[in-house]
PDB file of N, CA and C in Angstrom:
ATOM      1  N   UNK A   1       9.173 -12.718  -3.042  1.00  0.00           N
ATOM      2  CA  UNK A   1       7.915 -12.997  -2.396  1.00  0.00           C
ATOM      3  C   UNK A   1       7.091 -11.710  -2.357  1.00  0.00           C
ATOM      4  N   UNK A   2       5.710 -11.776  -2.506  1.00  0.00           N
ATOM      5  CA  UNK A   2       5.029 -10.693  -2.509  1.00  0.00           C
ATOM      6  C   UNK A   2       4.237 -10.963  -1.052  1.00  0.00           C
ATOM      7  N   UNK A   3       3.911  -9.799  -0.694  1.00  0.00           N
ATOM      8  CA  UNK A   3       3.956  -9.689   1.169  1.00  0.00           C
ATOM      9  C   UNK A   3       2.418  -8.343   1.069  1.00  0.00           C
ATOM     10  N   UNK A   4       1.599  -8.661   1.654  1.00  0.00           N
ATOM     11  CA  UNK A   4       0.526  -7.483   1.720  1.00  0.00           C
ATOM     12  C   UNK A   4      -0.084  -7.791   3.140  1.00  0.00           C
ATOM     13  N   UNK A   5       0.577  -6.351   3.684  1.00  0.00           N
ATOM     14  CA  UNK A   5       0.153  -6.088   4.742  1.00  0.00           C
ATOM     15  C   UNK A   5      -0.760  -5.394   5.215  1.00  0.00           C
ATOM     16  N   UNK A   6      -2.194  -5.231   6.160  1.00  0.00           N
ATOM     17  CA  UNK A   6      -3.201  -4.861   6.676  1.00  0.00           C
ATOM     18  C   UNK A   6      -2.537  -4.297   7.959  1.00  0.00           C
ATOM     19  N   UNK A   7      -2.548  -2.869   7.919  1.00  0.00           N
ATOM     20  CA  UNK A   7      -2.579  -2.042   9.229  1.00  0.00           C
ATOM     21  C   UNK A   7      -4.021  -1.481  10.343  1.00  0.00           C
ATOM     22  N   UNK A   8      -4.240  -2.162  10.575  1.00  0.00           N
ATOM     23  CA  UNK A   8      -5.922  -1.101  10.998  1.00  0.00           C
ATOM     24  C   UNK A   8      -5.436   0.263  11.353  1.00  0.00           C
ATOM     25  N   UNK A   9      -6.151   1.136  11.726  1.00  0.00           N
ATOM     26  CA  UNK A   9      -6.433   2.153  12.470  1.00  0.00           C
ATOM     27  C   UNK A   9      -5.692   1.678  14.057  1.00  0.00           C
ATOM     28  N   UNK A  10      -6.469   0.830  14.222  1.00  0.00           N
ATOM     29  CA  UNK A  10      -6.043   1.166  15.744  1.00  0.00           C
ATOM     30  C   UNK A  10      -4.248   0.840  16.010  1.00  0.00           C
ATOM     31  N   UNK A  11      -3.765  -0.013  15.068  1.00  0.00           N
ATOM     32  CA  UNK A  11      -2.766  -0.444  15.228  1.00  0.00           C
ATOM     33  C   UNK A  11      -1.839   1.236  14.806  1.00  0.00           C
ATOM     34  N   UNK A  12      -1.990   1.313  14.183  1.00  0.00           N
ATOM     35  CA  UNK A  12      -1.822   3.068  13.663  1.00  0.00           C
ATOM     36  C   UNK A  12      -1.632   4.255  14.542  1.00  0.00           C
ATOM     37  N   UNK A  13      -2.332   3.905  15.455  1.00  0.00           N
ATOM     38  CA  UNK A  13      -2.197   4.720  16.434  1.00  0.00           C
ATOM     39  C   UNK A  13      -1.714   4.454  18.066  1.00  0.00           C
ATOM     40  N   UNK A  14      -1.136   3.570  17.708  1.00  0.00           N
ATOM     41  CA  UNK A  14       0.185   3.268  19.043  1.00  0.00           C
ATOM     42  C   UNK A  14      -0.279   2.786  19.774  1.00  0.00           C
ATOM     43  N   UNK A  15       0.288   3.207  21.068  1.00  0.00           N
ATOM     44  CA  UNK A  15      -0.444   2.871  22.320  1.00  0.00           C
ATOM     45  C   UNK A  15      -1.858   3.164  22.730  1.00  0.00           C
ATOM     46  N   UNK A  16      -1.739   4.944  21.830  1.00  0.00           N
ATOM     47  CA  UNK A  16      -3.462   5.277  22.942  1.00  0.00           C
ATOM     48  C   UNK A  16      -4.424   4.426  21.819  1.00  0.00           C
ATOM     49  N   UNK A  17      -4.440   3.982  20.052  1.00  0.00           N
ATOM     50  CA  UNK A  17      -5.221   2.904  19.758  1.00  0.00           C
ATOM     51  C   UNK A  17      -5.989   3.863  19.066  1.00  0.00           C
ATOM     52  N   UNK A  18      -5.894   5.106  19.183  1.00  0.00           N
ATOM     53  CA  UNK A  18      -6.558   6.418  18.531  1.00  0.00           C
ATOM     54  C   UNK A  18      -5.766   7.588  17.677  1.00  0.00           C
ATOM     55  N   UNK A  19      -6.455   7.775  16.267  1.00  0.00           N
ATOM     56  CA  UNK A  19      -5.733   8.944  15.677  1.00  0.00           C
ATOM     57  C   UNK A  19      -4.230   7.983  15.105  1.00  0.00           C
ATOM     58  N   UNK A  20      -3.241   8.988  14.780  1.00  0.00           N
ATOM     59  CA  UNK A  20      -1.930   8.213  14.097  1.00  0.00           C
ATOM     60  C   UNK A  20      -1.138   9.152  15.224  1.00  0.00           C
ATOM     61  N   UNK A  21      -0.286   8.064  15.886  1.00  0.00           N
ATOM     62  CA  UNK A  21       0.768   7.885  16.550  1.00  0.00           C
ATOM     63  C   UNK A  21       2.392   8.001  15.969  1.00  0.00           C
ATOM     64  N   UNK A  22       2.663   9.296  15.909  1.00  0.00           N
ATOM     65  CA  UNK A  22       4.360   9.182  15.220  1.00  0.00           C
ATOM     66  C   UNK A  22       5.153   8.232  15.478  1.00  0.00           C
ATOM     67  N   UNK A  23       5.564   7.949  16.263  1.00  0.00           N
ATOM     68  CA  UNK A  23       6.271   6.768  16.517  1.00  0.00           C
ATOM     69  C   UNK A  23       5.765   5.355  16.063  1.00  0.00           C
ATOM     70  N   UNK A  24       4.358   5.357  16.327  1.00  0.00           N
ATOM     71  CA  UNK A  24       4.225   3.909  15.910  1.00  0.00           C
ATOM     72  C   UNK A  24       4.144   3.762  14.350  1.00  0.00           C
ATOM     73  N   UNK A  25       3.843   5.482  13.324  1.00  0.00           N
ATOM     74  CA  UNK A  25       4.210   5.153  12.229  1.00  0.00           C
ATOM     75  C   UNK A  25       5.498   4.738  11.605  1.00  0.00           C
ATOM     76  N   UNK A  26       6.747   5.604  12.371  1.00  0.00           N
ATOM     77  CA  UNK A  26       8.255   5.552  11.776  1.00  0.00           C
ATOM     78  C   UNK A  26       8.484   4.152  12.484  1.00  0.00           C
ATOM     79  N   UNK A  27       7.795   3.358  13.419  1.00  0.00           N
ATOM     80  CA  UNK A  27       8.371   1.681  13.443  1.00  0.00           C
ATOM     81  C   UNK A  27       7.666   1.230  12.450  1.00  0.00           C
ATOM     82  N   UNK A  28       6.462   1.316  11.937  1.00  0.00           N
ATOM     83  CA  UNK A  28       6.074   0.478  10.573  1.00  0.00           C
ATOM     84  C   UNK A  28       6.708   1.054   9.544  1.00  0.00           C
ATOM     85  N   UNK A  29       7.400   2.381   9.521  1.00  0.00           N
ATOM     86  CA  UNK A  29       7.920   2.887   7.960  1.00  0.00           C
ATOM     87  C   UNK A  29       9.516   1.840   8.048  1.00  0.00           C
ATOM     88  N   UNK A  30       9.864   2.048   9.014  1.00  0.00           N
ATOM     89  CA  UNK A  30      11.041   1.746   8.994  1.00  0.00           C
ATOM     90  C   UNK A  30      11.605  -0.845   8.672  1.00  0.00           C
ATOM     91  N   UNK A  31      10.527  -1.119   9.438  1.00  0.00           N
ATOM     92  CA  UNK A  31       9.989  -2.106   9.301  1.00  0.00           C
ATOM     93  C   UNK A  31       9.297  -2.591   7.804  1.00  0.00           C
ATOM     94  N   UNK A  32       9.051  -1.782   7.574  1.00  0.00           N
ATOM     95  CA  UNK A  32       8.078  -2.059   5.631  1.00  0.00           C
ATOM     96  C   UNK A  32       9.578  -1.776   5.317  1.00  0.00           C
ATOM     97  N   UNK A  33      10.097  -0.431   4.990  1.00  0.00           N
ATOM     98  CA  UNK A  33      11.046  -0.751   4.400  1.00  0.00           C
ATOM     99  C   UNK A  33      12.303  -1.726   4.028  1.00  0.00           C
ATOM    100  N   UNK A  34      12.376  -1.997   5.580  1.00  0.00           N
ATOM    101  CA  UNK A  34      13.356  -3.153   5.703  1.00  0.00           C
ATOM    102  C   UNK A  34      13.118  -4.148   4.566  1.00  0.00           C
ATOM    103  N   UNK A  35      11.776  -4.540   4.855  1.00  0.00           N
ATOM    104  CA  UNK A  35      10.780  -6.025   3.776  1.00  0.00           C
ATOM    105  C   UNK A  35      11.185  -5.437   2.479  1.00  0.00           C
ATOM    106  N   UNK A  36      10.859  -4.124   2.327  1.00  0.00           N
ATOM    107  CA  UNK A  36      10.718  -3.954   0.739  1.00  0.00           C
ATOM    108  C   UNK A  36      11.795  -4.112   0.227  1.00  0.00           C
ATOM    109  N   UNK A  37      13.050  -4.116   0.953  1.00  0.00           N
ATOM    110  CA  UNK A  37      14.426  -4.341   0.196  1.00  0.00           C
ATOM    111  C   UNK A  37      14.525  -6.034  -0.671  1.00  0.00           C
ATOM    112  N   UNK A  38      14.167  -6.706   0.065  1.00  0.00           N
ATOM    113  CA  UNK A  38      13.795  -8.212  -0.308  1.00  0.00           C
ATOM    114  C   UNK A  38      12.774  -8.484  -0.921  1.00  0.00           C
ATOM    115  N   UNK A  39      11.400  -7.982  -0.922  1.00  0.00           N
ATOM    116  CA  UNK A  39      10.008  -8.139  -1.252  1.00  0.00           C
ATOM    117  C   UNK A  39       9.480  -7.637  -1.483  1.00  0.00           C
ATOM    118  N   UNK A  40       8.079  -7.865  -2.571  1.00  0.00           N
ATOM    119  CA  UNK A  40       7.302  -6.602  -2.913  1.00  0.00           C
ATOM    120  C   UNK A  40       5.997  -6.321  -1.781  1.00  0.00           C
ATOM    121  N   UNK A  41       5.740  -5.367  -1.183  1.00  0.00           N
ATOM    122  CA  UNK A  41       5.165  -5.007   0.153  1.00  0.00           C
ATOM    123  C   UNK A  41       3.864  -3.985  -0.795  1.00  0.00           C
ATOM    124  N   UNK A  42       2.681  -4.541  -0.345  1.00  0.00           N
ATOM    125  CA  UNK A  42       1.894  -3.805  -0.811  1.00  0.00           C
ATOM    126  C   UNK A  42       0.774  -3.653   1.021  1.00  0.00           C
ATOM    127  N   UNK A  43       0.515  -2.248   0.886  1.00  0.00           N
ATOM    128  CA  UNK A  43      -0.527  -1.838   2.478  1.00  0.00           C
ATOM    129  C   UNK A  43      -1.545  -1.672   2.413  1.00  0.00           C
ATOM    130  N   UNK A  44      -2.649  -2.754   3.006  1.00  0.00           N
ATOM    131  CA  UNK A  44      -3.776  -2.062   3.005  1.00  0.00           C
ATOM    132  C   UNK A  44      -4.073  -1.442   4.590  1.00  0.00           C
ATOM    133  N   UNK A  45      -4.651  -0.074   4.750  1.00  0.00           N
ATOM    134  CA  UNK A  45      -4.763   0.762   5.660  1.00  0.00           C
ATOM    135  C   UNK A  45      -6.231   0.858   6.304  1.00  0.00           C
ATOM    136  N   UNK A  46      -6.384   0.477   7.186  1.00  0.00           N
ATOM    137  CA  UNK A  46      -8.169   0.707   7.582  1.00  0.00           C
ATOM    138  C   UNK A  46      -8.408   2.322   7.795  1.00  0.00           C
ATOM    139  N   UNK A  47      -9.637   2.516   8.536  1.00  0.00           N
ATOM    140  CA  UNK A  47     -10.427   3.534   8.837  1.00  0.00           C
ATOM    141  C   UNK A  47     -11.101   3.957   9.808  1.00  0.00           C
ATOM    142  N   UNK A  48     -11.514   2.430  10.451  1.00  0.00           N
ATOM    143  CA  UNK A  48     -12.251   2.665  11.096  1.00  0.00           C
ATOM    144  C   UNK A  48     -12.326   3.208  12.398  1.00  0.00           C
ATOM    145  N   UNK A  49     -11.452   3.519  13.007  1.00  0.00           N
ATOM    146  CA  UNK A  49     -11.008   3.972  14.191  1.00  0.00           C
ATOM    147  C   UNK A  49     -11.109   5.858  14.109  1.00  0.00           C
ATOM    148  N   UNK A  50     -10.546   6.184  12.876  1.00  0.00           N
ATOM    149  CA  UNK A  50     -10.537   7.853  12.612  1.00  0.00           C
ATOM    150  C   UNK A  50     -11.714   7.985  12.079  1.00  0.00           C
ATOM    151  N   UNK A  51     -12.472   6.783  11.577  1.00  0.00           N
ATOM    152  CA  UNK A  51     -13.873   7.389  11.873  1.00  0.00           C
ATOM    153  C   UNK A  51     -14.874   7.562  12.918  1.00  0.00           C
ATOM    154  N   UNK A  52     -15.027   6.788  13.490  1.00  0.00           N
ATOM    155  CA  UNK A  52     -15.458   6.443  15.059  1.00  0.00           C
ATOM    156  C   UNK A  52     -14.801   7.902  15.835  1.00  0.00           C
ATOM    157  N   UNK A  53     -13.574   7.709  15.317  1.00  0.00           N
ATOM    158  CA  UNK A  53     -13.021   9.192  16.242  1.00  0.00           C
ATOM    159  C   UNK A  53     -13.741  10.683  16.031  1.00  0.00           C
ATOM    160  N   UNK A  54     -13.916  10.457  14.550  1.00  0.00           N
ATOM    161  CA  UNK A  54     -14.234  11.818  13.944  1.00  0.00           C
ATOM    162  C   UNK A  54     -16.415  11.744  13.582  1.00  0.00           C
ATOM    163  N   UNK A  55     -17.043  10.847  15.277  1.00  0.00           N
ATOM    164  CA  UNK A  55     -18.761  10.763  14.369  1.00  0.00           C
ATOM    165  C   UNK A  55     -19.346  11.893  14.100  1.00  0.00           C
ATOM    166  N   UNK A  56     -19.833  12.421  13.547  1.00  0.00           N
ATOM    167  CA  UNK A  56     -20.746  13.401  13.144  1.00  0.00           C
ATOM    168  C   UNK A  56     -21.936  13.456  14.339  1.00  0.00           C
ATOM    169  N   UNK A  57     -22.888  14.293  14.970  1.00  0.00           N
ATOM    170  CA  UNK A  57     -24.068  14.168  15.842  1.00  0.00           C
ATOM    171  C   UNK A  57     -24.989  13.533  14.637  1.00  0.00           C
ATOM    172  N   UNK A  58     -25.541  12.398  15.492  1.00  0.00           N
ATOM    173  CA  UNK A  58     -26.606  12.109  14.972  1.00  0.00           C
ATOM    174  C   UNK A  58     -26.402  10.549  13.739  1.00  0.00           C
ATOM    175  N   UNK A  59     -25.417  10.264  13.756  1.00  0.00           N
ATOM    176  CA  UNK A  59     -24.750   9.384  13.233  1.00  0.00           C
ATOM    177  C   UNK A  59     -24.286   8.137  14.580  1.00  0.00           C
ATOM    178  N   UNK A  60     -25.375   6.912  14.455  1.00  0.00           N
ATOM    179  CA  UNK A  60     -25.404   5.843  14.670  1.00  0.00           C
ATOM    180  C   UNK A  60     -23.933   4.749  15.173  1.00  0.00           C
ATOM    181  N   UNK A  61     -23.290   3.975  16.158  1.00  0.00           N
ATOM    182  CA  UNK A  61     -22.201   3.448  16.271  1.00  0.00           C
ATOM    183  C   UNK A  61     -22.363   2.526  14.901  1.00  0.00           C
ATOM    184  N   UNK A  62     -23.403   1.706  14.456  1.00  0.00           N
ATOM    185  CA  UNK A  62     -23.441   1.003  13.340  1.00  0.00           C
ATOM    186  C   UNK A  62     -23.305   1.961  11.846  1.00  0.00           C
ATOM    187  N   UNK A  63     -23.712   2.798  11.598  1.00  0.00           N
ATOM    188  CA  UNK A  63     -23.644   3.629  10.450  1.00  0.00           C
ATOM    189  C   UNK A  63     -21.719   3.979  10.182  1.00  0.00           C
ATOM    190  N   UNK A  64     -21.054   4.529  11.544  1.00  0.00           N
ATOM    191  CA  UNK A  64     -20.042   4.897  11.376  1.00  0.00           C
ATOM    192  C   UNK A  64     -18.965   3.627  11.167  1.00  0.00           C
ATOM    193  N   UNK A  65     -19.250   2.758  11.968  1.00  0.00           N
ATOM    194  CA  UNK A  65     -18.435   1.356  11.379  1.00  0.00           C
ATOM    195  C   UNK A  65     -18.513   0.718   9.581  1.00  0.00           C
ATOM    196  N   UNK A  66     -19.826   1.095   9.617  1.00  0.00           N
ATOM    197  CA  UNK A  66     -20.104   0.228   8.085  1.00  0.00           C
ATOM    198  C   UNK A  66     -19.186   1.635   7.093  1.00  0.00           C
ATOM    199  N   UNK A  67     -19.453   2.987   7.508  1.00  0.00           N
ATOM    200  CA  UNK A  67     -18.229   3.809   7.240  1.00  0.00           C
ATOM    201  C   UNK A  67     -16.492   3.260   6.931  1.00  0.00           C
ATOM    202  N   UNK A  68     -16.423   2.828   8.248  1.00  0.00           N
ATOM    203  CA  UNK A  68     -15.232   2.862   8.394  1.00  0.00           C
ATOM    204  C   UNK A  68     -14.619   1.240   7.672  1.00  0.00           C
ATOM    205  N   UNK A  69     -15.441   0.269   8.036  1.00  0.00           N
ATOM    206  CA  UNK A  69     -15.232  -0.839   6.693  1.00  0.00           C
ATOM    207  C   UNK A  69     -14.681  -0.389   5.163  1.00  0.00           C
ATOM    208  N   UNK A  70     -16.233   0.200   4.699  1.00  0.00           N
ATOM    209  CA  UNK A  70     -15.693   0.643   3.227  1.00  0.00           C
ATOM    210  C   UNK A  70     -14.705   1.922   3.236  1.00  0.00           C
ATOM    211  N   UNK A  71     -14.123   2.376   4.174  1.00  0.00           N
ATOM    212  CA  UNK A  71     -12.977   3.279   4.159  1.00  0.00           C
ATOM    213  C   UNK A  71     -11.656   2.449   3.493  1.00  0.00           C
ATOM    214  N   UNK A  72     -11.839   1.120   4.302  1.00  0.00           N
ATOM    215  CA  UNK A  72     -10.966   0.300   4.045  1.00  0.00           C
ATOM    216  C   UNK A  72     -10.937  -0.349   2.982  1.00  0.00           C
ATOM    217  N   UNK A  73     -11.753  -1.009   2.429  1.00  0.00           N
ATOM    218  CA  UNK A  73     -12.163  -1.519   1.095  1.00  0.00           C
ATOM    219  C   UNK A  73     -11.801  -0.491   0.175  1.00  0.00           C
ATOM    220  N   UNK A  74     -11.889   0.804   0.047  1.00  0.00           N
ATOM    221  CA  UNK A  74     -11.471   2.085  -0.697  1.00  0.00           C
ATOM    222  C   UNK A  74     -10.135   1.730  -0.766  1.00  0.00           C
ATOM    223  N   UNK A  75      -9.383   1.950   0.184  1.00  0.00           N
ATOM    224  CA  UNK A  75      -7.977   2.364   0.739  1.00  0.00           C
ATOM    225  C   UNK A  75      -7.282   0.624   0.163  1.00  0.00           C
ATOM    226  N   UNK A  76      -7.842  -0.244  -0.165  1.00  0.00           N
ATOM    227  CA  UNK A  76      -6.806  -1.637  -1.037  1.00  0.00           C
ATOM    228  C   UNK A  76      -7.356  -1.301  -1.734  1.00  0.00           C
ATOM    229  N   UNK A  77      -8.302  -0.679  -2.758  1.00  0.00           N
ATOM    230  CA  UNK A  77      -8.408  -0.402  -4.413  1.00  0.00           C
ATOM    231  C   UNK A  77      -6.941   0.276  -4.968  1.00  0.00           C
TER     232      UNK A  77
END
């Protein structure tokens, strides 16, 4: 079975929902791997959250989302 999984950002970053969370990465590394022993596991990874995290002054809440969309759209090419 082929299996493609969508992580956002926020999920990425654990509890606080911000930035990447060690722990909450080594439960998805460890979890994908499990799958991949049985299945082919392909990730798509969002953005939008480490962008929002990281706005520039002067840069719009709408500008940095439509950012952080095609971060994601990038990141499954």
């Amino acid at each position: 079975m082929r299996l493609l999984l969508k992580l956002s950002g926020e999920v990425l970053g654990g509890r606080a929902g911000l930035g990447l969370d060690p722990e909450a990465l080594s439960h998805f590394a460890d979890t994908i791997a499990a799958l991949a022993q049985k299945h082919e596991v392909a990730i798509v990874t969002g953005g939008g959250n480490i962008m929002r995290g990281k706005t520039a002054p002067g840069l719009d809440r709408a500008k940095a989302d439509q950012i952080g969309m095609m971060a994601t759209v990038v990141n499954c090419m």
